[in-house]
N, C-alpha and C. Protein backbone atom coordinates (compact mmCIF):
# COMPACT_ATOMS: atom_id res chain seq x y z
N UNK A 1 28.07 98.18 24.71
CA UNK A 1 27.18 99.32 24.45
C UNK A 1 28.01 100.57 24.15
N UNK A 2 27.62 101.45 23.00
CA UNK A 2 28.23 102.82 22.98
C UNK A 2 28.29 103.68 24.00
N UNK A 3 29.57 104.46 24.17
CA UNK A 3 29.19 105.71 25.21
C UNK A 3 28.42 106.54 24.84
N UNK A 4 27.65 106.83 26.06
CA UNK A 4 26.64 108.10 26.02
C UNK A 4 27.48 109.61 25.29
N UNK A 5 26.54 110.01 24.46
CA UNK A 5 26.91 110.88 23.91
C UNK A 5 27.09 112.44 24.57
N UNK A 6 27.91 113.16 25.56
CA UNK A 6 27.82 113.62 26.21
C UNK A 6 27.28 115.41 25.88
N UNK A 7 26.54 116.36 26.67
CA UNK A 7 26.05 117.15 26.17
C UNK A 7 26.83 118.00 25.59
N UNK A 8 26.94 119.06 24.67
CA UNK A 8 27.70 120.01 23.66
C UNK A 8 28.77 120.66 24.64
N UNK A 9 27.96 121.06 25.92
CA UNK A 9 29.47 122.08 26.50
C UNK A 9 30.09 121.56 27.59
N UNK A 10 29.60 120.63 28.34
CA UNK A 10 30.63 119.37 28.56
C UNK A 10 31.74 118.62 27.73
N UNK A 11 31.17 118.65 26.66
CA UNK A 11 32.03 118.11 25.19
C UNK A 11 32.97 119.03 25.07
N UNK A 12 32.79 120.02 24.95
CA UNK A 12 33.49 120.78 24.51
C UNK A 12 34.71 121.45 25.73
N UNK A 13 34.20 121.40 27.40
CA UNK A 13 35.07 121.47 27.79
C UNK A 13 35.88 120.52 28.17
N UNK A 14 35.48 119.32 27.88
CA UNK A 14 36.77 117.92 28.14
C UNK A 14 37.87 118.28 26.79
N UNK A 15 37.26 118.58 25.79
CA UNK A 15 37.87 118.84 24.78
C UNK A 15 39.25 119.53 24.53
N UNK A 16 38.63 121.08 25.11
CA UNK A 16 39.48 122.12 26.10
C UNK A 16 40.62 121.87 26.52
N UNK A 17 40.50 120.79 27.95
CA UNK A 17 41.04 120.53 28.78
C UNK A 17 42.47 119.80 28.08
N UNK A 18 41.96 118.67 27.57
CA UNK A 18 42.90 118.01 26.75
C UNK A 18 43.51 118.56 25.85
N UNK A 19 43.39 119.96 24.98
CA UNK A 19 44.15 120.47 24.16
C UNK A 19 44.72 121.43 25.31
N UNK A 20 44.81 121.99 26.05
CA UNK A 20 45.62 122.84 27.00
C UNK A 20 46.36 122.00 27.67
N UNK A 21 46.27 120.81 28.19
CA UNK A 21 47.45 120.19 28.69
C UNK A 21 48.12 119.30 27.81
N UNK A 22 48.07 119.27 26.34
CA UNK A 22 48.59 118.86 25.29
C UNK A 22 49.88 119.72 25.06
N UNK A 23 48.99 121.10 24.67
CA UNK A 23 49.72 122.60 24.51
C UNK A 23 50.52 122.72 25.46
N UNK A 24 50.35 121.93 26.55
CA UNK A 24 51.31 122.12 27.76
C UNK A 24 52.65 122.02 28.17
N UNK A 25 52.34 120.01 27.20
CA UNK A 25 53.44 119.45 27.70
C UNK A 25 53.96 119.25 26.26
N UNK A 26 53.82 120.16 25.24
CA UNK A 26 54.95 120.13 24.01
C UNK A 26 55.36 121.27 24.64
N UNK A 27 55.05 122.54 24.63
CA UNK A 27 55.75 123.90 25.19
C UNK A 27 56.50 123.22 26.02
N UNK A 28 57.01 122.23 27.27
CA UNK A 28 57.64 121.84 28.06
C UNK A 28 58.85 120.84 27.24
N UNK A 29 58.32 120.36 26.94
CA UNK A 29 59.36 119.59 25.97
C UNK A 29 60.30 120.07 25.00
N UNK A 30 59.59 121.46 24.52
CA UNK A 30 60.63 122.47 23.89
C UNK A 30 61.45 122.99 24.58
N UNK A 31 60.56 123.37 25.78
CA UNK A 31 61.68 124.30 26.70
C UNK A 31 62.90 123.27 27.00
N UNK A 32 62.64 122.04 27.08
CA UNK A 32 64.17 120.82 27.44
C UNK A 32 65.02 120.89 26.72
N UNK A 33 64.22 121.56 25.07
CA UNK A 33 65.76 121.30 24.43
C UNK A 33 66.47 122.16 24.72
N UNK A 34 66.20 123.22 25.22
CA UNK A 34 66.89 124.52 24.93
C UNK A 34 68.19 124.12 26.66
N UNK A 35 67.06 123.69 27.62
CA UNK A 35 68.12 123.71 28.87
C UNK A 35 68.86 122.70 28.86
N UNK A 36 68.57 121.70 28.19
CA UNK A 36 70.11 120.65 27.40
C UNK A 36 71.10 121.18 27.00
N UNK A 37 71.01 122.53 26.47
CA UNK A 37 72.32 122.99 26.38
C UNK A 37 73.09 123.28 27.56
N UNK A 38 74.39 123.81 27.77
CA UNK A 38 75.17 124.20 28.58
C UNK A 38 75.95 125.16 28.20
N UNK A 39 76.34 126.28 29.05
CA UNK A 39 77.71 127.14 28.85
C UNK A 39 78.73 126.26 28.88
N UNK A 40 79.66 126.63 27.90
CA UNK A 40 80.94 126.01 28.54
C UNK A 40 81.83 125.69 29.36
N UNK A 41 82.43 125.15 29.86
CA UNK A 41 83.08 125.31 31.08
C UNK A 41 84.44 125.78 30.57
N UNK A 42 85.08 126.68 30.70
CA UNK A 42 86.30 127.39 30.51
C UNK A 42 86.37 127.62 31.87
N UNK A 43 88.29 127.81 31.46
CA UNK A 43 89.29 128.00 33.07
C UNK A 43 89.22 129.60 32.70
N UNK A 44 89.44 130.04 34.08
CA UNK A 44 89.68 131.42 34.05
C UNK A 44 89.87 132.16 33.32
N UNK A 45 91.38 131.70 33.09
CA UNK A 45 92.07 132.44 32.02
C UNK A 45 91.58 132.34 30.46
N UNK A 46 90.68 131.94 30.34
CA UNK A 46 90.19 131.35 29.14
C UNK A 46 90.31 132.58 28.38
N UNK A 47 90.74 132.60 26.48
CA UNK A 47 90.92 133.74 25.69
C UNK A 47 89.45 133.73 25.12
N UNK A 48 89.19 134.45 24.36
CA UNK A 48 88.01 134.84 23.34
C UNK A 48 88.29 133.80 22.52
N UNK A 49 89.64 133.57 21.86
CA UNK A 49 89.61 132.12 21.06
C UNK A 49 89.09 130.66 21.71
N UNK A 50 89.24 130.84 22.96
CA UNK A 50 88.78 129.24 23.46
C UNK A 50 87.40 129.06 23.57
N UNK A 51 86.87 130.58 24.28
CA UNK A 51 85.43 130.19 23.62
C UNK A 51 84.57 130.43 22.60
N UNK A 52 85.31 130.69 21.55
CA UNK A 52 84.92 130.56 20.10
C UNK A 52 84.91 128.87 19.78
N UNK A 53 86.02 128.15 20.22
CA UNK A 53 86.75 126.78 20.00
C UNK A 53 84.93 126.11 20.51
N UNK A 54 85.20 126.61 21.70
CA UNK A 54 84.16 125.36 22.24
C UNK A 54 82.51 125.78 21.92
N UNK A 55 82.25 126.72 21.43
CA UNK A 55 81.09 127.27 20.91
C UNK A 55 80.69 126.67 20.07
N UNK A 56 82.46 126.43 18.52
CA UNK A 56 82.66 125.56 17.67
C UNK A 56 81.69 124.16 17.96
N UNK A 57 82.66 123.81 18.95
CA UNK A 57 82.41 122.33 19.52
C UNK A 57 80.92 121.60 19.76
N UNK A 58 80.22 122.95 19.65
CA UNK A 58 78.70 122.65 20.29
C UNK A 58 77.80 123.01 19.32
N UNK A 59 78.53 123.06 17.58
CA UNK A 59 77.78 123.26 16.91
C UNK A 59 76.94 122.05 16.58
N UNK A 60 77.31 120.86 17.04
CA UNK A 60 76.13 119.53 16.49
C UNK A 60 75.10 119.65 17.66
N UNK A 61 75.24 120.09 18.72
CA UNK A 61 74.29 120.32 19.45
C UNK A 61 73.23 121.55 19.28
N UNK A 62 73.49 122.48 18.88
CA UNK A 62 73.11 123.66 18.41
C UNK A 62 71.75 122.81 17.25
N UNK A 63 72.64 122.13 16.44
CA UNK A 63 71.70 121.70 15.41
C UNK A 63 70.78 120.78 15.29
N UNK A 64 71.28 120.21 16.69
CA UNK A 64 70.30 118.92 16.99
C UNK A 64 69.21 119.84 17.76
N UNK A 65 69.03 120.91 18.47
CA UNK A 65 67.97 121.61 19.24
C UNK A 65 67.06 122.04 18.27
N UNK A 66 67.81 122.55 17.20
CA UNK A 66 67.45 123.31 16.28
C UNK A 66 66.00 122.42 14.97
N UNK A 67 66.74 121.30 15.30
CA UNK A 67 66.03 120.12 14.41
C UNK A 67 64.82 119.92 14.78
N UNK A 68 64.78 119.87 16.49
CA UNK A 68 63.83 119.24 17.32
C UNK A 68 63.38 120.02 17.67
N UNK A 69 63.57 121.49 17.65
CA UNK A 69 62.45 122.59 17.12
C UNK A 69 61.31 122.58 16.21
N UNK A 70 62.33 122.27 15.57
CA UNK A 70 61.36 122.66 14.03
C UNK A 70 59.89 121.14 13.82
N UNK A 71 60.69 119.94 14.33
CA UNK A 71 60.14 119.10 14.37
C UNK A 71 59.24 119.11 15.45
N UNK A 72 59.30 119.19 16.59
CA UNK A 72 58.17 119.07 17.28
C UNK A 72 56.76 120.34 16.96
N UNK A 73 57.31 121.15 16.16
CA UNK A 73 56.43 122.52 16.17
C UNK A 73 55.95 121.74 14.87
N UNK A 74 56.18 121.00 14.06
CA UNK A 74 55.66 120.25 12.66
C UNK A 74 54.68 119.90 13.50
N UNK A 75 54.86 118.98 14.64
CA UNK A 75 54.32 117.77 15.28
C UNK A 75 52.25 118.54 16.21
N UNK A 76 52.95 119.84 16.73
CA UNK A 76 52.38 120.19 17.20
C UNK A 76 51.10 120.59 16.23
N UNK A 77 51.76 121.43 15.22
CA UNK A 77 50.79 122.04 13.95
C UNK A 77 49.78 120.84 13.61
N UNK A 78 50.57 119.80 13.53
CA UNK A 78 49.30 118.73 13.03
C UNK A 78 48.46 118.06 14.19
N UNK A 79 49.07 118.57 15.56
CA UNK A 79 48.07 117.99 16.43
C UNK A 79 47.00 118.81 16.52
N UNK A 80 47.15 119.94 16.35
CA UNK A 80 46.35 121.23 16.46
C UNK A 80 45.38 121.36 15.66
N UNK A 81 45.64 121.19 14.32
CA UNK A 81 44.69 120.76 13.46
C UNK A 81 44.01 119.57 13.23
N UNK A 82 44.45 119.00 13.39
CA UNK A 82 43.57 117.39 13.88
C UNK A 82 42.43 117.64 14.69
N UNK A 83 42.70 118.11 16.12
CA UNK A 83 41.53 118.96 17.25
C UNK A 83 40.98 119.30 16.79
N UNK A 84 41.46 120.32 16.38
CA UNK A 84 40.04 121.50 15.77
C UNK A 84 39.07 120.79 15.10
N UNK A 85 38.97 119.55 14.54
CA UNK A 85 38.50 118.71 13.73
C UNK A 85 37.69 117.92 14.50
N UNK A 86 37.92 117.97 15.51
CA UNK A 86 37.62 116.49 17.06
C UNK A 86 36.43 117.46 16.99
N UNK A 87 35.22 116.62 17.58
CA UNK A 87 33.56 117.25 18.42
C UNK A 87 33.93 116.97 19.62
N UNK A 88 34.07 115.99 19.61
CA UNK A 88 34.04 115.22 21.11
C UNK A 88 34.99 114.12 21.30
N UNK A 89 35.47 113.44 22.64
CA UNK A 89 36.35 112.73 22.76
C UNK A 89 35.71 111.18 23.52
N UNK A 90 36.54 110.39 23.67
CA UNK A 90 36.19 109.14 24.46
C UNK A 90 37.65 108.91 24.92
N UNK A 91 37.38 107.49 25.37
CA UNK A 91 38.41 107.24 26.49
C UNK A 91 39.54 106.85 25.70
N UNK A 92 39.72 106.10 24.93
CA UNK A 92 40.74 105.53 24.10
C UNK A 92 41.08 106.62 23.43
N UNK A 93 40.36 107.95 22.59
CA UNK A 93 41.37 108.92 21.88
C UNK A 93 42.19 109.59 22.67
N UNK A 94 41.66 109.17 24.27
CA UNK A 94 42.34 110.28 25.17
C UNK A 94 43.40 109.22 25.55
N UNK A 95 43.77 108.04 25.57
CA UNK A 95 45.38 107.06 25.48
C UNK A 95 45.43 107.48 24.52
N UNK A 96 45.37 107.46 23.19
CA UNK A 96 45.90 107.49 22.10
C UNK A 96 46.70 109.17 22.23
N UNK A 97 46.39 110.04 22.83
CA UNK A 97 46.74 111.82 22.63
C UNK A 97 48.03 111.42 24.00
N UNK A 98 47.47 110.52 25.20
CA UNK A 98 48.80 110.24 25.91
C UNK A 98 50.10 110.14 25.35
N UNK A 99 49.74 108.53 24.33
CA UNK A 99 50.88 108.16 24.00
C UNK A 99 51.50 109.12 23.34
N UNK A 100 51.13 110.08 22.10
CA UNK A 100 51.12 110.57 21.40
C UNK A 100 52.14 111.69 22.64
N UNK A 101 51.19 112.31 23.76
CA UNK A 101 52.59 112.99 24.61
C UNK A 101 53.77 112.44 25.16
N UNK A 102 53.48 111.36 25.38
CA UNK A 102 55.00 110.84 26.11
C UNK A 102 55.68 110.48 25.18
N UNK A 103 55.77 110.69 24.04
CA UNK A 103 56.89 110.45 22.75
C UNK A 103 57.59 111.98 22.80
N UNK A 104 56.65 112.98 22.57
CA UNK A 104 56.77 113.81 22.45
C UNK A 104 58.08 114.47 23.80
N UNK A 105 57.62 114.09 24.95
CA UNK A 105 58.62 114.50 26.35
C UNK A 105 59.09 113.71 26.60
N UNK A 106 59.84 112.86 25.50
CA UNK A 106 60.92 111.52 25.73
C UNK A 106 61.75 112.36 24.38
N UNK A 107 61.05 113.06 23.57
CA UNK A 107 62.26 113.71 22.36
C UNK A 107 63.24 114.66 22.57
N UNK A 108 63.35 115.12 24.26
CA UNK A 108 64.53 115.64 24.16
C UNK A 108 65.77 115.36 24.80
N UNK A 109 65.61 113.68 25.43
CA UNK A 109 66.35 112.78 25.34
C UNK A 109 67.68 112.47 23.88
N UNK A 110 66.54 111.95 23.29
CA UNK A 110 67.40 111.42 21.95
C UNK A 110 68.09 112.48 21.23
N UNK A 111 67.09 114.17 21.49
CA UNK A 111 67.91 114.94 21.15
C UNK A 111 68.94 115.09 21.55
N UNK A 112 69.38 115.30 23.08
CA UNK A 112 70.60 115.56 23.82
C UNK A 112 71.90 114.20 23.03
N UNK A 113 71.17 113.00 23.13
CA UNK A 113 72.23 111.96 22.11
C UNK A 113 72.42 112.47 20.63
N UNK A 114 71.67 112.93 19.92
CA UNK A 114 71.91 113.33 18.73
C UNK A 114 73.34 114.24 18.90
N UNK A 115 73.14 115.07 19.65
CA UNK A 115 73.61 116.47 19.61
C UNK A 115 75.09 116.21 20.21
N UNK A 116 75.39 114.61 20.58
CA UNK A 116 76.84 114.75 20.59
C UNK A 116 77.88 113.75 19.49
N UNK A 117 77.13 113.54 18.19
CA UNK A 117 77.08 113.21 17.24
C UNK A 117 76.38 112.35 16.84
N UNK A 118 76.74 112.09 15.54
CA UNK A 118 75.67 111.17 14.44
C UNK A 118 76.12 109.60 14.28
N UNK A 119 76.13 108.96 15.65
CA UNK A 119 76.08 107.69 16.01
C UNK A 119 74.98 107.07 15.71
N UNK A 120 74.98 105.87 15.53
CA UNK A 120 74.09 104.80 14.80
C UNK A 120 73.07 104.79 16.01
N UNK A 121 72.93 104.60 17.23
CA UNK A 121 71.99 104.51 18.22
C UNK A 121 71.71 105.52 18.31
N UNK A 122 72.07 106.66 18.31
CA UNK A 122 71.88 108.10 18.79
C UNK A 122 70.76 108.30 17.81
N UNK A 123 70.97 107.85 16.06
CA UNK A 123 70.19 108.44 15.00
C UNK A 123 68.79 107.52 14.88
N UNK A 124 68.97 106.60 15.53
CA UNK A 124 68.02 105.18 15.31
C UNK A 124 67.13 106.03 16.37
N UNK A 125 67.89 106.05 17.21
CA UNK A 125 67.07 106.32 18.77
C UNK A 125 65.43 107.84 18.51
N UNK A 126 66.71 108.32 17.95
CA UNK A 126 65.86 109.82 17.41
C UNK A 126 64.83 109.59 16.47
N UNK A 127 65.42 108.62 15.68
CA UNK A 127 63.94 108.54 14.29
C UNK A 127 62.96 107.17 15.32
N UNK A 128 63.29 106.77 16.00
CA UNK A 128 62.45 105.68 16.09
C UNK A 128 61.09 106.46 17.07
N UNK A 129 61.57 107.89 18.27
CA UNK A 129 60.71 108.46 18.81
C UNK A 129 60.01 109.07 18.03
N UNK A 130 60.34 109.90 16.38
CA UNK A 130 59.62 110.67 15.99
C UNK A 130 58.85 109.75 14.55
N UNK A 131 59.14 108.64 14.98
CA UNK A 131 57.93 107.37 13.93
C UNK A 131 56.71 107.30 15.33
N UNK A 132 56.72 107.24 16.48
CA UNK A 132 56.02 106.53 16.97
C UNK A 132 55.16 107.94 17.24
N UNK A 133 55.54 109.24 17.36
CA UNK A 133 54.76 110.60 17.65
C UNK A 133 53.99 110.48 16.07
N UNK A 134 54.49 110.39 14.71
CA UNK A 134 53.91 110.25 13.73
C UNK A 134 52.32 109.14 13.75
N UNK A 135 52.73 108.00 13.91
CA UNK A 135 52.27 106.89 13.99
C UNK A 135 51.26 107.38 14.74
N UNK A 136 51.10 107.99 16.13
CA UNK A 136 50.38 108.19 17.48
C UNK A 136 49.39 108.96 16.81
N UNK A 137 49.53 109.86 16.09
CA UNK A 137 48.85 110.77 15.13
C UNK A 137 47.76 110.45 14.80
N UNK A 138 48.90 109.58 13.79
CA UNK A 138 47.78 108.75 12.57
C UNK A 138 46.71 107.72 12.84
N UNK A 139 47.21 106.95 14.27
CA UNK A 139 45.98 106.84 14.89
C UNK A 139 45.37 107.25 15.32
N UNK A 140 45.44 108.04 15.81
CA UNK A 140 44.55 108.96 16.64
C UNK A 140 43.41 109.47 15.17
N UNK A 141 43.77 109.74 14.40
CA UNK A 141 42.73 110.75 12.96
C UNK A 141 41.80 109.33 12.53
N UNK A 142 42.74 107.92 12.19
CA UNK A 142 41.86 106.61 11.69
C UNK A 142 41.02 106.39 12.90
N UNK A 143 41.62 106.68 14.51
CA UNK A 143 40.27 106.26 15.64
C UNK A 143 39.09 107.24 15.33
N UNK A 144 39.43 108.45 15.73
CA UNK A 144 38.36 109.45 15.76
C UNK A 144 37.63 109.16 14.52
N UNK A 145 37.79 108.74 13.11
CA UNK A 145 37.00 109.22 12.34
C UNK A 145 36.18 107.61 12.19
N UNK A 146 36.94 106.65 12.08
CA UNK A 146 35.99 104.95 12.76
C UNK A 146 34.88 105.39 13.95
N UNK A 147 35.31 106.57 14.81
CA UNK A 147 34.37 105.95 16.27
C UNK A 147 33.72 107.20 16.15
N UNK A 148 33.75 107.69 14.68
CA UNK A 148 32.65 109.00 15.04
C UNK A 148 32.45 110.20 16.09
N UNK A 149 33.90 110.87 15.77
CA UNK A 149 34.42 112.10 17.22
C UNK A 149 34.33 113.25 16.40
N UNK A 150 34.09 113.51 15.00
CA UNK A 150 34.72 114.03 13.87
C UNK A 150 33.60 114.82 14.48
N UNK A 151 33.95 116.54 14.00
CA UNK A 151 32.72 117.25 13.91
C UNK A 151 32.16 117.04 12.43
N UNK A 152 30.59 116.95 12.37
CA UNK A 152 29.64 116.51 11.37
C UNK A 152 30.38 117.33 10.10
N UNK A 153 30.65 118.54 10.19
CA UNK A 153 30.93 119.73 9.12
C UNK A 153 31.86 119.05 8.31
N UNK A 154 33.12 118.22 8.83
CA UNK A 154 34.56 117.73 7.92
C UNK A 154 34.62 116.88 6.94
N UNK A 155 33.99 117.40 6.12
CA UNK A 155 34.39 116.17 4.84
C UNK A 155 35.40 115.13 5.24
N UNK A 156 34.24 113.47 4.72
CA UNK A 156 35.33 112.72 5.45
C UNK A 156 36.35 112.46 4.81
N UNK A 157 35.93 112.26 2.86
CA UNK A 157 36.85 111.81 2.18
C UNK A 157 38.41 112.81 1.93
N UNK A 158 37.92 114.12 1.90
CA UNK A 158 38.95 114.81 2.68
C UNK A 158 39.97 114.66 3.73
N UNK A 159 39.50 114.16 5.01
CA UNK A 159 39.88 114.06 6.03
C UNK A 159 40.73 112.63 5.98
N UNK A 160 40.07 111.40 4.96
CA UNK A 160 40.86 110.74 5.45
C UNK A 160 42.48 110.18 4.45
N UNK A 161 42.08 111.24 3.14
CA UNK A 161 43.06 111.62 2.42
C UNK A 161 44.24 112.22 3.58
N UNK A 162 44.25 113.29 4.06
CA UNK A 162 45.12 114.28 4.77
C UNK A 162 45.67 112.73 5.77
N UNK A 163 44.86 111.64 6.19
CA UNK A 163 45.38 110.74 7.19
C UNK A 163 46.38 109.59 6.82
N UNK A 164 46.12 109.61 5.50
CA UNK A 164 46.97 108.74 4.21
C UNK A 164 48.52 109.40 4.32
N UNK A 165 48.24 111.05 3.37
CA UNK A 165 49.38 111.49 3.79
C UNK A 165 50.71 111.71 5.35
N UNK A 166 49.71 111.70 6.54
CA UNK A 166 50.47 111.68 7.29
C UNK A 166 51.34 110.81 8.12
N UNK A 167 51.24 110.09 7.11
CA UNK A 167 51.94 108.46 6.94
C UNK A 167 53.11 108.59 7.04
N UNK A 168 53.69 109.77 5.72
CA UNK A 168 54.64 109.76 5.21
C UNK A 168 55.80 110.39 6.35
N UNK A 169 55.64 110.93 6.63
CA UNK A 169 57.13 111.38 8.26
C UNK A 169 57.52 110.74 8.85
N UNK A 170 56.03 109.77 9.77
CA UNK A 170 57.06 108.77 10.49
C UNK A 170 57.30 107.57 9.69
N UNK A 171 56.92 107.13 8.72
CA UNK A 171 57.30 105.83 7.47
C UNK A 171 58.89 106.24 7.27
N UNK A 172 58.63 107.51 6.44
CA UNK A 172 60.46 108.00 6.61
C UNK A 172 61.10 107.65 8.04
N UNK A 173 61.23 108.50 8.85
CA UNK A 173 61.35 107.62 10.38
C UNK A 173 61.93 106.19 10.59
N UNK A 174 60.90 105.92 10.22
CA UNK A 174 60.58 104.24 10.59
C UNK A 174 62.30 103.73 9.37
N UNK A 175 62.07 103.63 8.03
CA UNK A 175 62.56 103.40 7.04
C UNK A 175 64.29 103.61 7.27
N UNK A 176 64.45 105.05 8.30
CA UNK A 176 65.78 105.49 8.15
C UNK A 176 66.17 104.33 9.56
N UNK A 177 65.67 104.13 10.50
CA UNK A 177 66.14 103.29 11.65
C UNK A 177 67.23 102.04 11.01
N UNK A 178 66.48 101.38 10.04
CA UNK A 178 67.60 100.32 9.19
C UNK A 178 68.49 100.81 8.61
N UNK A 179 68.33 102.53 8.27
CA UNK A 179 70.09 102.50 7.28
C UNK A 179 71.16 103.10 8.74
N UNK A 180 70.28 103.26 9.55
CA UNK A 180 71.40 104.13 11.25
C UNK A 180 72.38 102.70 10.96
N UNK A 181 72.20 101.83 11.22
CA UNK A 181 73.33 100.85 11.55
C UNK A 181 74.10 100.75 10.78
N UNK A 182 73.85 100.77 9.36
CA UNK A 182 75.59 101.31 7.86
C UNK A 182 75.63 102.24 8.27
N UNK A 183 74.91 103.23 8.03
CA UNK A 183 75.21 104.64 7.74
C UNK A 183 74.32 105.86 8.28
N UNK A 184 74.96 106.00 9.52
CA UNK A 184 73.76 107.18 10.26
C UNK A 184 73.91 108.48 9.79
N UNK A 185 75.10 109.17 8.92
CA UNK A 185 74.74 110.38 8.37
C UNK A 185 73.66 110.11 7.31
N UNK A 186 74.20 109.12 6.45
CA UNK A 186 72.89 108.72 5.40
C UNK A 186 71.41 108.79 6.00
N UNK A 187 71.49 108.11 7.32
CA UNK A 187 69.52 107.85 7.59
C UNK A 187 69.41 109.04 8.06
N UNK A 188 70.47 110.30 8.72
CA UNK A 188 69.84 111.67 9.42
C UNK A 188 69.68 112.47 7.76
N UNK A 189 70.19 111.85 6.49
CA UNK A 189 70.04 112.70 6.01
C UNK A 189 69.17 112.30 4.88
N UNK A 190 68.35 111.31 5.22
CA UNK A 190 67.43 110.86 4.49
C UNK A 190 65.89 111.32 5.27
N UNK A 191 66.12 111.89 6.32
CA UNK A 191 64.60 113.08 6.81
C UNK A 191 64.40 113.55 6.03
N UNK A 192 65.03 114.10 4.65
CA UNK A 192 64.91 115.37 4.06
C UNK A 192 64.04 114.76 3.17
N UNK A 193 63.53 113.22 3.30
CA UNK A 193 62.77 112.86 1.80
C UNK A 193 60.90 113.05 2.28
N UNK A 194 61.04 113.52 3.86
CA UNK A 194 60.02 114.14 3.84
C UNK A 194 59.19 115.29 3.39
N UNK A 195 60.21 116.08 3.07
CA UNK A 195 59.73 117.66 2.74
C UNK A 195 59.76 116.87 1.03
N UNK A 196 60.85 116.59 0.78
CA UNK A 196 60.65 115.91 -0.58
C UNK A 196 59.37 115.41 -1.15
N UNK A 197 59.14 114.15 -0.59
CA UNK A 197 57.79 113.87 -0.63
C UNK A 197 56.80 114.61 -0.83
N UNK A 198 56.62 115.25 0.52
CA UNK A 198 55.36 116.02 0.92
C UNK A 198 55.15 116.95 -0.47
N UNK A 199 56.54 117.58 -0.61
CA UNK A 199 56.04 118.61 -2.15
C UNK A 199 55.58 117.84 -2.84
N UNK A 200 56.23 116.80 -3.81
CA UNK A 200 55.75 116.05 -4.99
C UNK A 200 54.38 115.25 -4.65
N UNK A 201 53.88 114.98 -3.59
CA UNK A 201 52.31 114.91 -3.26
C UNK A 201 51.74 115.97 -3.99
N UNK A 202 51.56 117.12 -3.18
CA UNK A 202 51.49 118.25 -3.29
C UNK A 202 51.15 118.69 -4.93
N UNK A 203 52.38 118.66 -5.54
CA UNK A 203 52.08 118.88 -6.85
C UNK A 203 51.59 118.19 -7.47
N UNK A 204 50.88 116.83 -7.46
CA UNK A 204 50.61 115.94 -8.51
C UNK A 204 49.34 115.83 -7.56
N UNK A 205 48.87 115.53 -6.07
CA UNK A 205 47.84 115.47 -5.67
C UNK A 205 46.67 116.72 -5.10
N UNK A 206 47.86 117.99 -5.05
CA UNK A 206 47.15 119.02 -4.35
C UNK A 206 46.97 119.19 -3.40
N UNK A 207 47.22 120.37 -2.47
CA UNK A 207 47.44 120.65 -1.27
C UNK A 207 46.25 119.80 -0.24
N UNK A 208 46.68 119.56 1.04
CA UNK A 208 45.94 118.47 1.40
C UNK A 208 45.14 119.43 2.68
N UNK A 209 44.12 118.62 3.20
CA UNK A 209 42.91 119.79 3.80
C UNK A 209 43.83 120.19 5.10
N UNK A 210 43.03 121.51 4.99
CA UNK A 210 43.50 122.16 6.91
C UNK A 210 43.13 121.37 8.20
N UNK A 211 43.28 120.22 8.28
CA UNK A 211 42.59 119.39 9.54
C UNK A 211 43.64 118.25 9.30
């Protein structure tokens, strides 16, 4: 039997609830990357050149925080807009928004491995968490709009265009995990065929809806 359809502001505050402790635990997961870093440890006597040296030293880490910035705030933007899109929830979109967090507060793990170079496990490790936050997504938009969570207003054929496209990040993801084992600068530097992508969509299909 279907679940009871629950009343509008009950709906709306389970709704709530689940986007504030969503909002919660990415803000927390950001904050990890940042305390993954460390000061250096210098001896006393240490000159202004040594900790320039080791500042040096911590530039792949610097860039791995920096990555997993930008990426989880991608990650977040599209969870955010997805919601706004949600009426109401059930029990399975609410595993599906789980899984979707514990990828998310397992990414600053792989970051901290990234960030002490571009090793084949380190790069596998990293794309394989941010295929499965992609993936978590994209189910989550094909459940809700199969089990009827969608608010009535969202064009569906719209909506499930935008769910097509968001294929494309963690597919990249997914795709670069097989070249980490030849060549892990190659698969860290084959992310970039996302923004790639995404434009040439873009221009030949047209910007894709706000949800």
């Amino acid at each position: 039997m279907p679940e009871p359809i629950p009343d509008r502001s009950r709906a709306q505050r389970d709704l709530d609830r689940l986007v504030f402790f969503s909002d919660a635990v990415v803000a927390i997961a950001i904050t990890l990357l940042v305390i993954g870093l460390h000061v250096p440890n210098l001896p006393p006597d240490a000159t202004d050149a040594d900790l320039r040296a080791a500042l040096l030293a911590m530039v792949p880490q610097f860039f791995s925080v920096i990555l997993s910035f930008a990426v989880i705030a991608l990650w977040w933007t599209t969870h955010h807009r997805f919601f706004a899109s949600v009426a109401r929830l059930d029990g399975r979109l609410i595993v599906l928004n789980l899984f979707f967090l514990s990828a998310i507060a397992f990414l600053p793990f792989p970051t901290s491995l990234l960030g002490q170079g571009a090793l084949p496990t380190a790069v596998a490790l990293y794309a394989a968490t941010n295929a499965a936050i992609g993936y978590a997504i994209a189910g989550m938009r094909e459940y809700a709009d199969r089990a009827g969570l969608l608010a009535p207003d969202i064009p569906r054929d719209a909506f499930r265009l935008r769910t097509r496209r968001s294929l494309v990040a963690p597919t990249v993801f997914a795709a670069s995990i097989l070249v980490a084992p030849i060549n892990p600068v190659v698969a860290g530097w084959s992310w970039n065929l996302i923004w790639i992508l995404t434009l040439v969509i873009r221009h030949y299909r047209g910007p894709s809806a706000p949800y």
